[in-house]
C-alpha atoms as a PDB file:
ATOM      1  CA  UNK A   1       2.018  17.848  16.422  1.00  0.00           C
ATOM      2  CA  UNK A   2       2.317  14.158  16.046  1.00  0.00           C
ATOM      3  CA  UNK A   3       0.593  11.892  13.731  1.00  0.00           C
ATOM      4  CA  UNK A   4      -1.784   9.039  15.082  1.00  0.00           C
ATOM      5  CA  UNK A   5      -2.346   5.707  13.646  1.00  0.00           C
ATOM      6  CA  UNK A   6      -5.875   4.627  13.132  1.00  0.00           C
ATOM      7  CA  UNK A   7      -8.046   1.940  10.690  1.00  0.00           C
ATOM      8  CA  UNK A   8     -10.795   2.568   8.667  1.00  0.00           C
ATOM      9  CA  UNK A   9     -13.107  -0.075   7.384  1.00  0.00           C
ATOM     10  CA  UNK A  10     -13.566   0.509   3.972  1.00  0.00           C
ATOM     11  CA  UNK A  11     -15.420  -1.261   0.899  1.00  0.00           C
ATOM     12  CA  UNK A  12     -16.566  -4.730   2.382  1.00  0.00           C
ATOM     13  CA  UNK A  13     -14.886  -4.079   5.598  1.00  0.00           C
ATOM     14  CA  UNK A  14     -11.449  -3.861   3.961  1.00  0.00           C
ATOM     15  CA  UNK A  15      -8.752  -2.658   6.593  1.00  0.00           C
ATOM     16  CA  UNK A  16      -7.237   1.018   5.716  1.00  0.00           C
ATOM     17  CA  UNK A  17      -4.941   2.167   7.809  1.00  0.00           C
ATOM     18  CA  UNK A  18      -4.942   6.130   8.195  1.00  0.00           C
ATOM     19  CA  UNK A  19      -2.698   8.709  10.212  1.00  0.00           C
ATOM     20  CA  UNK A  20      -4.146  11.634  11.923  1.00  0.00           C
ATOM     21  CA  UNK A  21      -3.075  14.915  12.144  1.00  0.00           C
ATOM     22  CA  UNK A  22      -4.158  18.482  13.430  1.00  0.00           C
ATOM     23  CA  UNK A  23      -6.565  19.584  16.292  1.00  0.00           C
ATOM     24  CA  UNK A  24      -9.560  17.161  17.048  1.00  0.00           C
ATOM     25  CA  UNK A  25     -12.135  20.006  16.058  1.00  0.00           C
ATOM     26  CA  UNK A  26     -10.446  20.744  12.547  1.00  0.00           C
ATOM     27  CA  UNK A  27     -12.025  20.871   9.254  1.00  0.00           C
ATOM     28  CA  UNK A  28     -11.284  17.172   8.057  1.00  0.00           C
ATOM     29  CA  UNK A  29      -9.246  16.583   5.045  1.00  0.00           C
ATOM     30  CA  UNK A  30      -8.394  13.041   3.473  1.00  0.00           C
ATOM     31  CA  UNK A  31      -5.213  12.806   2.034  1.00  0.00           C
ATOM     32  CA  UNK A  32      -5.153   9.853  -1.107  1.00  0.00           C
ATOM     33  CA  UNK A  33      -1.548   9.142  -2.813  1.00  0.00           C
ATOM     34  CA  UNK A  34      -0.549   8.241  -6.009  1.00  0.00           C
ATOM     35  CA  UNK A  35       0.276   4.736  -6.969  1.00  0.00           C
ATOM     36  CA  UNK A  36       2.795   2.452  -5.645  1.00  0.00           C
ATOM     37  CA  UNK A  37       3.346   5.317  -2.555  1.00  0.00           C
ATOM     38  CA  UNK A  38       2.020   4.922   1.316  1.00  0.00           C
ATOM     39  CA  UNK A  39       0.439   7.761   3.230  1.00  0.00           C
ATOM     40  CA  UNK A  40       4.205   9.217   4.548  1.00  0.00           C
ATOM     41  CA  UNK A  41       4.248  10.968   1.061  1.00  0.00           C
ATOM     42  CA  UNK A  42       1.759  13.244   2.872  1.00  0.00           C
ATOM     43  CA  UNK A  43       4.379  13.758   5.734  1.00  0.00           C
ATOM     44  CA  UNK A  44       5.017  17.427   5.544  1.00  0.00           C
ATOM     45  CA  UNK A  45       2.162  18.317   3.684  1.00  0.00           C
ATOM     46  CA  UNK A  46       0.021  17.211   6.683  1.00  0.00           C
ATOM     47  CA  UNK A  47       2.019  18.788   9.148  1.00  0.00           C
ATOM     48  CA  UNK A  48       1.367  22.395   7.724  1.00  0.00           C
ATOM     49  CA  UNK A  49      -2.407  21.926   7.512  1.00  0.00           C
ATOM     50  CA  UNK A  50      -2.205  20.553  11.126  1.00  0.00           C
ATOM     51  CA  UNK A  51      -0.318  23.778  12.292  1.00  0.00           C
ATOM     52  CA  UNK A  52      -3.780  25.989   9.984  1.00  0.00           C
ATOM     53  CA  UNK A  53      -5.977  24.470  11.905  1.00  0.00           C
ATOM     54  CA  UNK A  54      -6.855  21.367   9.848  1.00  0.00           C
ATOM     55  CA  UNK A  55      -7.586  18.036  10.815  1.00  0.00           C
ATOM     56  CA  UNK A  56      -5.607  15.622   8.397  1.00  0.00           C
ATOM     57  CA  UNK A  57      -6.159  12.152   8.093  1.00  0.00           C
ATOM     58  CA  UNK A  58      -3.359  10.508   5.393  1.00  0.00           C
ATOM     59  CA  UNK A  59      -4.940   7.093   3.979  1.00  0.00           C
ATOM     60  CA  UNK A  60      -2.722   3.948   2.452  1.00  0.00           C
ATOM     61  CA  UNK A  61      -5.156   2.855  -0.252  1.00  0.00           C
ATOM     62  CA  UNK A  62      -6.037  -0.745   0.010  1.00  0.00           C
ATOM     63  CA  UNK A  63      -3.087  -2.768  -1.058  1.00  0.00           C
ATOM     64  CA  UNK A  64      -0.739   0.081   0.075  1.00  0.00           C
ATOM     65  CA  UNK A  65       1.437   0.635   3.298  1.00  0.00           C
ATOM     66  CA  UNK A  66      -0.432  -0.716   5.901  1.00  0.00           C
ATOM     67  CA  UNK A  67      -3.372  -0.905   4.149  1.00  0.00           C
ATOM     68  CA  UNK A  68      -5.299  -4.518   3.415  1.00  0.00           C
ATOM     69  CA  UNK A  69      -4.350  -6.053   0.196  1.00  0.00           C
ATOM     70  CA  UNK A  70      -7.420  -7.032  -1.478  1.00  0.00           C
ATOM     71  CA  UNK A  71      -7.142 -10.895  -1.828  1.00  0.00           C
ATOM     72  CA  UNK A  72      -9.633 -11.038  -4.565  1.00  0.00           C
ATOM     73  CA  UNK A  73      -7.636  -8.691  -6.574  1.00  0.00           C
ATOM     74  CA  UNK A  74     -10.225  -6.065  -6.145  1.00  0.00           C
ATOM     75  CA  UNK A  75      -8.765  -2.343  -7.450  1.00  0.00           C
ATOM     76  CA  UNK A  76     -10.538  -1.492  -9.796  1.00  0.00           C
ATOM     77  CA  UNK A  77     -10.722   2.839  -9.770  1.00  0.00           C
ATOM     78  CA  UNK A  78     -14.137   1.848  -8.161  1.00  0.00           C
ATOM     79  CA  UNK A  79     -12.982  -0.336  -4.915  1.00  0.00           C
ATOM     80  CA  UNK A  80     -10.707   3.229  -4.183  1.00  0.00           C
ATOM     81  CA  UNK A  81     -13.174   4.894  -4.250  1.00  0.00           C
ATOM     82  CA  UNK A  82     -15.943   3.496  -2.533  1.00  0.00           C
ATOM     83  CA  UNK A  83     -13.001   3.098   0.249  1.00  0.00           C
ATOM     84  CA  UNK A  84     -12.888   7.149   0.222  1.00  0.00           C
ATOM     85  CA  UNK A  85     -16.597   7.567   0.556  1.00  0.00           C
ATOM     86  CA  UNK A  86     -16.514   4.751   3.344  1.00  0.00           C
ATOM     87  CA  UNK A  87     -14.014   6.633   4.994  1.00  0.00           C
ATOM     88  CA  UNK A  88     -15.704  10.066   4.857  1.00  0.00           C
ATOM     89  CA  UNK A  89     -18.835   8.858   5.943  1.00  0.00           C
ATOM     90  CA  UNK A  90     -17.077   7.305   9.349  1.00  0.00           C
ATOM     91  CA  UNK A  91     -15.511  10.495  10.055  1.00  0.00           C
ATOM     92  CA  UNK A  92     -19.057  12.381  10.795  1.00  0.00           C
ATOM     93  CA  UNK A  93     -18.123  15.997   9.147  1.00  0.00           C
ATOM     94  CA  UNK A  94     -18.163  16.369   5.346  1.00  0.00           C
ATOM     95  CA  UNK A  95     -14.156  16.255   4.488  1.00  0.00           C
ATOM     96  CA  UNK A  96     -12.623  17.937   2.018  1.00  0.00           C
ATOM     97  CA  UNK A  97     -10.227  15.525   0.008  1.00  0.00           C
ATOM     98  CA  UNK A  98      -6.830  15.537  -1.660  1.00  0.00           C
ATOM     99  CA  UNK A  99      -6.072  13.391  -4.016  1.00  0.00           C
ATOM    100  CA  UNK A 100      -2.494  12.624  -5.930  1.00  0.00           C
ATOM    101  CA  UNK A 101      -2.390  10.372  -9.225  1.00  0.00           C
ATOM    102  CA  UNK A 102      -4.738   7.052  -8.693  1.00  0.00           C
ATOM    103  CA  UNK A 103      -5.612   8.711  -5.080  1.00  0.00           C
ATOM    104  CA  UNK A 104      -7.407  11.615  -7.573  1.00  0.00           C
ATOM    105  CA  UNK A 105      -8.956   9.478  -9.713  1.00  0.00           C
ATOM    106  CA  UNK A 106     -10.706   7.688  -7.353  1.00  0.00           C
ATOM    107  CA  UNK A 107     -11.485  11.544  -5.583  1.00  0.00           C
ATOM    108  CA  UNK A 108     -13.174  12.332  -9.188  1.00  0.00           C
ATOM    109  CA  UNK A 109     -14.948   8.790  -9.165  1.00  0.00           C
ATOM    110  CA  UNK A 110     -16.191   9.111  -5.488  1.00  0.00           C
ATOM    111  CA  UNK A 111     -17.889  12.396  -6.066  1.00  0.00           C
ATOM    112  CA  UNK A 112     -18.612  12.296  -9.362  1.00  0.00           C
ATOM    113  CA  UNK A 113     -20.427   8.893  -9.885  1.00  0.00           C
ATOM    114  CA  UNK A 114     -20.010   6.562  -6.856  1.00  0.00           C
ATOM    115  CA  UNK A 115     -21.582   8.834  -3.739  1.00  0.00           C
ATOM    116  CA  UNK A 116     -22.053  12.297  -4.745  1.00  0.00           C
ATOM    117  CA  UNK A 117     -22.117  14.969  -1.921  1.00  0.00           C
ATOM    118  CA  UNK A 118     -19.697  13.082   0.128  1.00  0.00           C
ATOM    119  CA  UNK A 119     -17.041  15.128   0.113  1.00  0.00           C
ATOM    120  CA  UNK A 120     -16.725  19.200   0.580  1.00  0.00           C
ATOM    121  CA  UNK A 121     -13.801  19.851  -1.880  1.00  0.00           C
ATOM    122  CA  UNK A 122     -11.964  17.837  -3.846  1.00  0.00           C
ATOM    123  CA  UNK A 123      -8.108  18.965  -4.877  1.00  0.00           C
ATOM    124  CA  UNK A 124      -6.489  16.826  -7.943  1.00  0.00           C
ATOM    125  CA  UNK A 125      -2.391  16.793  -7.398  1.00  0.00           C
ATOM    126  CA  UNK A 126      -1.523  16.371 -11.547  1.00  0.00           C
ATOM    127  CA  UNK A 127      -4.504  13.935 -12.749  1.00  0.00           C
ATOM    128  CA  UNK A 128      -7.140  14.828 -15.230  1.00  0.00           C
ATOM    129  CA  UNK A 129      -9.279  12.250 -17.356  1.00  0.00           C
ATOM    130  CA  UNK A 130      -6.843  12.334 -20.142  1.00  0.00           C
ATOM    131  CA  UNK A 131      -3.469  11.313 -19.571  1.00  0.00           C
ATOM    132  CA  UNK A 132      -0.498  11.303 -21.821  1.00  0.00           C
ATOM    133  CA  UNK A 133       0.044   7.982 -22.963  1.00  0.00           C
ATOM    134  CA  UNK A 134       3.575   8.385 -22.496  1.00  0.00           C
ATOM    135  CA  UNK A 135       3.831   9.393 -19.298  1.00  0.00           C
ATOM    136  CA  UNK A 136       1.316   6.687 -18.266  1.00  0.00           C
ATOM    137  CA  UNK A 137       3.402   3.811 -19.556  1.00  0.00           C
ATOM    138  CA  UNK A 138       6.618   5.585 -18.079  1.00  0.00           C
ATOM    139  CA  UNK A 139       4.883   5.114 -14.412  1.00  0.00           C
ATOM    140  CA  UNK A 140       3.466   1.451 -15.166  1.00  0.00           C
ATOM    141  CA  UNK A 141       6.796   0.426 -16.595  1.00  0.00           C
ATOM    142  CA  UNK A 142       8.688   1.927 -12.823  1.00  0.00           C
ATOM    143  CA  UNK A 143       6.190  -0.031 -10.867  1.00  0.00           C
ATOM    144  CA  UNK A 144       6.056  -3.326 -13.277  1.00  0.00           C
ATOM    145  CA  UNK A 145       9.787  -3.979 -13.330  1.00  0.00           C
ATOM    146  CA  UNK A 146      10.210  -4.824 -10.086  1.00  0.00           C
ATOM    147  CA  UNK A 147       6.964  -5.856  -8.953  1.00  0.00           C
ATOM    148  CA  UNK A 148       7.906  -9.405  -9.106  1.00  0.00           C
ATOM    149  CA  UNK A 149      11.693 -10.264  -8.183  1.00  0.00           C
ATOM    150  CA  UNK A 150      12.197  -7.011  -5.846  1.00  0.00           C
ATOM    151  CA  UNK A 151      15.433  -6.269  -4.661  1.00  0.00           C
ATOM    152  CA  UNK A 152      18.944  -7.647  -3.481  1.00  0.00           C
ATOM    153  CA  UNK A 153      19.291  -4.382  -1.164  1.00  0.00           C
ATOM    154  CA  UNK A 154      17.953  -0.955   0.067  1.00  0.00           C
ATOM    155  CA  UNK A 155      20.849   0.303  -2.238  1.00  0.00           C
ATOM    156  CA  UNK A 156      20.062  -1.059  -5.277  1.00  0.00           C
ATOM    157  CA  UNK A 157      16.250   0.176  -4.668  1.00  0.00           C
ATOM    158  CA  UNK A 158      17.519   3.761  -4.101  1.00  0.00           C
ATOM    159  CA  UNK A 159      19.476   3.473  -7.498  1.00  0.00           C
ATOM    160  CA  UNK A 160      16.397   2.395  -9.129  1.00  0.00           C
ATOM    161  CA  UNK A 161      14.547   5.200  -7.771  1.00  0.00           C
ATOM    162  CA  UNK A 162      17.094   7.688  -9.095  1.00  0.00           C
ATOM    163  CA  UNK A 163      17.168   6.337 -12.304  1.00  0.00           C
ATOM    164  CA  UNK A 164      13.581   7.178 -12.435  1.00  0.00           C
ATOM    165  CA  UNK A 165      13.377  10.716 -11.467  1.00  0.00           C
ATOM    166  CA  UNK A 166      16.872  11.736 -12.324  1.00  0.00           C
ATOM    167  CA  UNK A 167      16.021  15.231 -12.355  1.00  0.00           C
ATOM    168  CA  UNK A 168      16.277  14.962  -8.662  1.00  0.00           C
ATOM    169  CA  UNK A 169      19.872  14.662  -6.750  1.00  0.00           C
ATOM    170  CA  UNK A 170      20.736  11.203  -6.107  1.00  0.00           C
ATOM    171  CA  UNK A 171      20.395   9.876  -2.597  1.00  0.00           C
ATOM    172  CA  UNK A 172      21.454   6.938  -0.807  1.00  0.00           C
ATOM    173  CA  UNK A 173      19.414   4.471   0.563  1.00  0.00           C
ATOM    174  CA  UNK A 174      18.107   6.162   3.951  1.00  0.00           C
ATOM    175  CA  UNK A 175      16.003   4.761   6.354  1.00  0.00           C
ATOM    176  CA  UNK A 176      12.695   6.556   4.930  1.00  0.00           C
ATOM    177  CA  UNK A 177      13.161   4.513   1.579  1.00  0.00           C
ATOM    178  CA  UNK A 178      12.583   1.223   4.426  1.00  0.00           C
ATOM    179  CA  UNK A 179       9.045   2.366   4.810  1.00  0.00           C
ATOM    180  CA  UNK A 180       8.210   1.664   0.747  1.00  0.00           C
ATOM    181  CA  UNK A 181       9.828  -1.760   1.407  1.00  0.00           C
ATOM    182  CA  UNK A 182       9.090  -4.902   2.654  1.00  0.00           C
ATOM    183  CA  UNK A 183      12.191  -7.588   3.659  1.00  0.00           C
ATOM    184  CA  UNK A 184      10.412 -10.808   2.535  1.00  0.00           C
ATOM    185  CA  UNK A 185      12.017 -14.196   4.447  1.00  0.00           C
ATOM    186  CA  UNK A 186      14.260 -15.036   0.769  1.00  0.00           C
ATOM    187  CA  UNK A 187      16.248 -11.736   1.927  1.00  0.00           C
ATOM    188  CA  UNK A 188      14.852  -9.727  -0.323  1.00  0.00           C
ATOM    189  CA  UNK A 189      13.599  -6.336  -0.641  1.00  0.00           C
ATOM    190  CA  UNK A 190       9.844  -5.797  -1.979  1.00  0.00           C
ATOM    191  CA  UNK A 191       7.886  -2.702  -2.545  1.00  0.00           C
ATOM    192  CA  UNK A 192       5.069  -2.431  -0.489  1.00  0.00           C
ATOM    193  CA  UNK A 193       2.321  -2.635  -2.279  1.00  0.00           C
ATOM    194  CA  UNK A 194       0.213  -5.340  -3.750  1.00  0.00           C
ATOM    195  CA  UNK A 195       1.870  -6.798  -6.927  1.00  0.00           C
ATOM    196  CA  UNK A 196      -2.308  -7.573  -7.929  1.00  0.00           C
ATOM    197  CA  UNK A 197      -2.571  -4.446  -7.978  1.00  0.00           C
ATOM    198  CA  UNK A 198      -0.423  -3.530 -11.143  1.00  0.00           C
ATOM    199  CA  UNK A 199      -1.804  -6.376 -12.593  1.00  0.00           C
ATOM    200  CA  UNK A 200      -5.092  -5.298 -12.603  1.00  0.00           C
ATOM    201  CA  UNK A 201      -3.891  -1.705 -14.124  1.00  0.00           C
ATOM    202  CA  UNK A 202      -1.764  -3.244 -16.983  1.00  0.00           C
ATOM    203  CA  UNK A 203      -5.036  -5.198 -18.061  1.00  0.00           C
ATOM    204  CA  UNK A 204      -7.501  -2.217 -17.671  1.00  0.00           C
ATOM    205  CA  UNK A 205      -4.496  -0.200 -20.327  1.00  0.00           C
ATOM    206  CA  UNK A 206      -5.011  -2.905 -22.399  1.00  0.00           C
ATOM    207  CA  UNK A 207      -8.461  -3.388 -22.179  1.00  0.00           C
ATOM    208  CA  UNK A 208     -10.049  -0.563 -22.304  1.00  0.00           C
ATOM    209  CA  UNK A 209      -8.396   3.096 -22.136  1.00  0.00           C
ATOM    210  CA  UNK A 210     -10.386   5.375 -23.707  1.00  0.00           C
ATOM    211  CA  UNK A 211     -13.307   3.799 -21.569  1.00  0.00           C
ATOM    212  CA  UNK A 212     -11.954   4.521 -18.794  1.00  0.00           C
ATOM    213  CA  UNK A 213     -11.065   8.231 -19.671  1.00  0.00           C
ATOM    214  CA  UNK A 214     -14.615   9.159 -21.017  1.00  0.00           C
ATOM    215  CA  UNK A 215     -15.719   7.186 -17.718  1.00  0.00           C
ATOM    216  CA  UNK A 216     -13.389   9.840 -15.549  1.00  0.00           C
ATOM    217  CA  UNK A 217     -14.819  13.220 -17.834  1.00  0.00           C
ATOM    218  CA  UNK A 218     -18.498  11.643 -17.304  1.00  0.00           C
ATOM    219  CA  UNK A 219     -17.255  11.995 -13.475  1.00  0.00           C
ATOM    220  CA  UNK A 220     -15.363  14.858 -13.781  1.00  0.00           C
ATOM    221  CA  UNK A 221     -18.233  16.488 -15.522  1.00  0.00           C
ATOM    222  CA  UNK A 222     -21.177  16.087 -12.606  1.00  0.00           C
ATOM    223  CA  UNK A 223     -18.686  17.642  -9.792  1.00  0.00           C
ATOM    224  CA  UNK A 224     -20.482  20.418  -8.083  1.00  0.00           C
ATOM    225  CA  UNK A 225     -18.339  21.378  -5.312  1.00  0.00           C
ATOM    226  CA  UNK A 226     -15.467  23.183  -5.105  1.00  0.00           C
ATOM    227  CA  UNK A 227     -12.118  21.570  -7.247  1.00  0.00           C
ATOM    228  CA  UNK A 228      -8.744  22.663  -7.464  1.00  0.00           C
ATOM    229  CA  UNK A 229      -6.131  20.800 -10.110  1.00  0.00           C
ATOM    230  CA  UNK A 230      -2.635  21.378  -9.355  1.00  0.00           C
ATOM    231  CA  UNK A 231      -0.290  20.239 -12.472  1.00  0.00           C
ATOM    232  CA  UNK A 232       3.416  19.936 -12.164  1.00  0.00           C
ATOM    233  CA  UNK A 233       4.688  22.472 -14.453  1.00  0.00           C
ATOM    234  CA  UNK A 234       6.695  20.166 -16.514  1.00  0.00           C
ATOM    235  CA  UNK A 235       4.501  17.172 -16.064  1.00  0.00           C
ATOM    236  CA  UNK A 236       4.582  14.105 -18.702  1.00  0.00           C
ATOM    237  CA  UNK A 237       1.125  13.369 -17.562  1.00  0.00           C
ATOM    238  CA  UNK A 238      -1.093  16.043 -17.543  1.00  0.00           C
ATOM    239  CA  UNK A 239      -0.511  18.328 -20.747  1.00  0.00           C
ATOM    240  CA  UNK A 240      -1.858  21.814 -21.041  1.00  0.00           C
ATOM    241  CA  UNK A 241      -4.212  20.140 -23.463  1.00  0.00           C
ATOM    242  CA  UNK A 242      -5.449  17.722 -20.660  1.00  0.00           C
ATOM    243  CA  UNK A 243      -5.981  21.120 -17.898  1.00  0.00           C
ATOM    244  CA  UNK A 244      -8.007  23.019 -20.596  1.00  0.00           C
ATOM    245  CA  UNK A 245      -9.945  19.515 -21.646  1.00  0.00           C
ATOM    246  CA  UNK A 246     -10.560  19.156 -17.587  1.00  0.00           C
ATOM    247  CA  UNK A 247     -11.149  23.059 -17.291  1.00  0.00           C
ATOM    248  CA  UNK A 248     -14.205  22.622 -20.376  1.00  0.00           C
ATOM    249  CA  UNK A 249     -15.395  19.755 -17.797  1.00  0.00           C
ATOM    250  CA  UNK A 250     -15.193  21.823 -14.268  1.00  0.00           C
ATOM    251  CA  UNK A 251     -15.345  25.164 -15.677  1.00  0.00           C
ATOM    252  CA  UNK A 252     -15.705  26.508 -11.991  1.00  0.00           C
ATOM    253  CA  UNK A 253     -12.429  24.575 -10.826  1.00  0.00           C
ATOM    254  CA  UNK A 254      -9.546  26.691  -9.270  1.00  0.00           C
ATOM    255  CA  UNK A 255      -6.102  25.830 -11.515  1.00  0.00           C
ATOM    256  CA  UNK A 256      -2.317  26.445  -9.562  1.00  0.00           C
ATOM    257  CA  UNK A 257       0.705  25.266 -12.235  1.00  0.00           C
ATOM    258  CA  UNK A 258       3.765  24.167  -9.852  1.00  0.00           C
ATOM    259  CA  UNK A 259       7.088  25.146 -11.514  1.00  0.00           C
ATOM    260  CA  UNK A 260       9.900  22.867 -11.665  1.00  0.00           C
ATOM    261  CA  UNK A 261       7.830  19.987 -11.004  1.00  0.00           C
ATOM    262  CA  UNK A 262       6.799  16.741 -12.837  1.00  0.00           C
ATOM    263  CA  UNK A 263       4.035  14.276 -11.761  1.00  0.00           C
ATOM    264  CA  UNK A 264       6.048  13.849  -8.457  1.00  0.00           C
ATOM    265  CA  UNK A 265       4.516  17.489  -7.636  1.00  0.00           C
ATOM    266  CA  UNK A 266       4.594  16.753  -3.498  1.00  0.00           C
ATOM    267  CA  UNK A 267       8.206  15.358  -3.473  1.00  0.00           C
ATOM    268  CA  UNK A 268       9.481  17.972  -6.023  1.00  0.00           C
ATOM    269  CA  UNK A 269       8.534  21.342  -5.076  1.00  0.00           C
ATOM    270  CA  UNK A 270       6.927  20.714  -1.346  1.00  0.00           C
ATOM    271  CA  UNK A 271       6.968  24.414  -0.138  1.00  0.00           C
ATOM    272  CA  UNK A 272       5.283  25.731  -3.124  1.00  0.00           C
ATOM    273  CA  UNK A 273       3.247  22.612  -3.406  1.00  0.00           C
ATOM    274  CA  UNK A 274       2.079  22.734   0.209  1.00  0.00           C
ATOM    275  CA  UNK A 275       1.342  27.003  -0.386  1.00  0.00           C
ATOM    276  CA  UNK A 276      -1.232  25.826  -2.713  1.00  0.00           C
ATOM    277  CA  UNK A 277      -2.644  23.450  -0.793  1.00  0.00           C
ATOM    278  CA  UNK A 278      -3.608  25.670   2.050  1.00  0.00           C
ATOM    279  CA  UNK A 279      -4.028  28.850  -0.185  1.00  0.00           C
ATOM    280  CA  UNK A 280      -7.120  26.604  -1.593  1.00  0.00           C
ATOM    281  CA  UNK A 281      -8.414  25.306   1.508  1.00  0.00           C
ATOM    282  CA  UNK A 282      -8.536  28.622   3.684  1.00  0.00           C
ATOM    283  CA  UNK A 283     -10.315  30.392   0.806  1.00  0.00           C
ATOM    284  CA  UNK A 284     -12.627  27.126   1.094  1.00  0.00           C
ATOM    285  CA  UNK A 285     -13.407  26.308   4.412  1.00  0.00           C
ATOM    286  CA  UNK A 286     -11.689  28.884   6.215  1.00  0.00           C
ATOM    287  CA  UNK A 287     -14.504  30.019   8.082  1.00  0.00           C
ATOM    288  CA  UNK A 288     -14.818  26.365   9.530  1.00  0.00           C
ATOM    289  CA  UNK A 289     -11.984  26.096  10.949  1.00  0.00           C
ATOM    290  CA  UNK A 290     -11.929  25.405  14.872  1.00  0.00           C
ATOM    291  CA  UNK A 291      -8.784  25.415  16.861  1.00  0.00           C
END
C-alpha cells in the first residue's frame, strides 16, 4: 500500500499535513512523533498496521515537516494537542492514537484535560509525566545546537546525528536524512522544524518544570480509556521509577519494555517495536476492524 498526502486544519485553522495509510474502512489511528522528527519516522510502522487492517494517518505536528509553523510562536504542549483533537474530530470515527516523545504528551494532554473522549486508545512510545532530567537536557541540547546556524552539508548533519545516538552504526548521509532538512538560499542545510519551537521548550524548562509534570500526572490521572506505555529498555528518559509513578496514575494501562532500545524506541528496535504496536491494538479494537 502507498501512503497519501492530505491537510488537516488544526488549532485556529493551522495547516497539518498528514499521510494516509491502510484500507479506507480501517479502524483510524493517528500517529504523533517525537520532537524535532516529521511523520516518515512512522514509515514502517504504518505500513504494518496498513497490511492488519488499520487505517493510519501519520501527522507532522505544527512546525514540523510539512506542517505550518506557528508564526506566533504558538507550541505550547496545549496548541499539540488541541491540533490532535482537531484532527480526530475531522476524521468522523473515534481514532485510536500513538504518540512518541512531545507527540505523547500532547496524546496525554488531549484526552486527559483538553477534550476528553476524543480518542479510543491512546499508546505512549517512552514518555511519562516525569522525565529524567538528564535525558531531557541531552535531547534539548541535540536540537538547540544547531537550531540556529544549521549545516555546511548533508554529511556533516549525518555525523552529527551519529554522534548523538552512537549506539547505532554510523551511516552516511542518504537521501532519507534530506527529508529532516531544509537547503535554505545561503547554501545551507537546516533542520526542518521551527527553530520557535525549541525556544519556547528551553523557556518552559526554565520556567516552570515541575508545573508542567504535575500538569501531565493531573492528565495522566483522568484517562479512562485504554493506554499502553512502551519504554525503551535502556531509556535515559523514562526510568523504571517514572513507569511505576505513571502505572500508580493509569493503574489499568497495558506496559511492553523494548530491549535494546533508548528513547529512539521506533528507529532502534522497529520489528519488536512495531509487534507491540499491533499486539495492543488487535486486543483493542480488533473486532472493528473492516477490510
Amino acid at each position: 500500500m502507498s501512503d497519501q498526502s492530505i491537510t488537516f486544519a488544526g488549532q485556529s485553522g493551522l495547516t497539518i499535513a498528514a499521510s494516509i495509510n491502510g484500507p479506507e474502512r480501517g479502524f483510524p489511528v493517528i500517529l504523533a512523533h517525537g520532537g524535532g522528527q516529521t511523520r516518515r519516522a512512522w514509515k514502517a510502522v504504518t505500513e504494518l498496521l496498513a497490511s492488519h487492517g488499520f487505517r493510519t494517518i501519520a501527522v507532522d505536528l505544527r512546525g514540523h515537516g510539512e506542517s505550518a509553523w506557528a508564526s506566533d510562536g504558538a507550541y505550547h504542549i496545549s496548541d499539540f494537542a488541541a491540533d490532535l483533537v482537531a484532527i480526530a474530530s475531522a476524521i468522523g470515527k473515534k481514532p485510536a492514537i500513538i504518540g512518541a516523545s512531545l507527540g505523547g504528551i500532547a496524546g496525554i494532554m488531549a484526552e486527559g484535560e483538553c477534550a476528553p473522549g476524543s480518542f479510543s486508545s491512546l499508546t505512549l512510545v517512552d514518555i511519562t509525566p516525569q522525565m529524567e532530567p538528564g535525558g531531557v537536557a541531552r535531547v534539548v541540547g541535540f536540537m538547540t545546537a544547531h537550531a540556529r546556524e544549521g549545516f555546511a552539508s548533508t554529511e556533516e548533519a549525518a555525523r552529527v546525528i551519529s554522534e548523538y545516538m552512537p549506539h547505532r552504526p554510523s551511516r552516511k548521509a542518504s537521501s532519507g536524512l534530506a527529508n529532516y532538512l531544509r537547503r535554505k538560499e545561503d547554501g545551507r542545510y537546516y533542520w526542518h522544524w521551527d527553530p520557535a519551537f525549541i525556544d519556547g521548550m528551553m523557556r518552559r524548562r526554565g520556567d516552570s518544570s515541575d508545573q508542567g509534570s504535575a500538569e501531565l500526572s493531573a492528565a495522566a490521572a483522568s484517562l479512562k480509556l485504554p493506554v499502553h506505555l512502551i519504554r525503551g529498555g535502556s531509556s535515559d528518559l523514562v526510568s523504571p521509577e517514572a513507569v511505576k509513578h505513571f502505572q500508580g496514575l493509569v493503574p489499568h494501562a497495558a506496559y511492553s519494555d523494548i530491549a535494546n532500545a533508548t528513547h529512539m524506541v521506533v528507529g532502534d528496535q522497529n520489528d519488536a517495536f512495531g509487534q507491540s504496536i499491533v499486539n495492543f491494538l488487535l486486543r483493542t479494537h480488533g473486532s472493528e476492524l473492516k477490510s
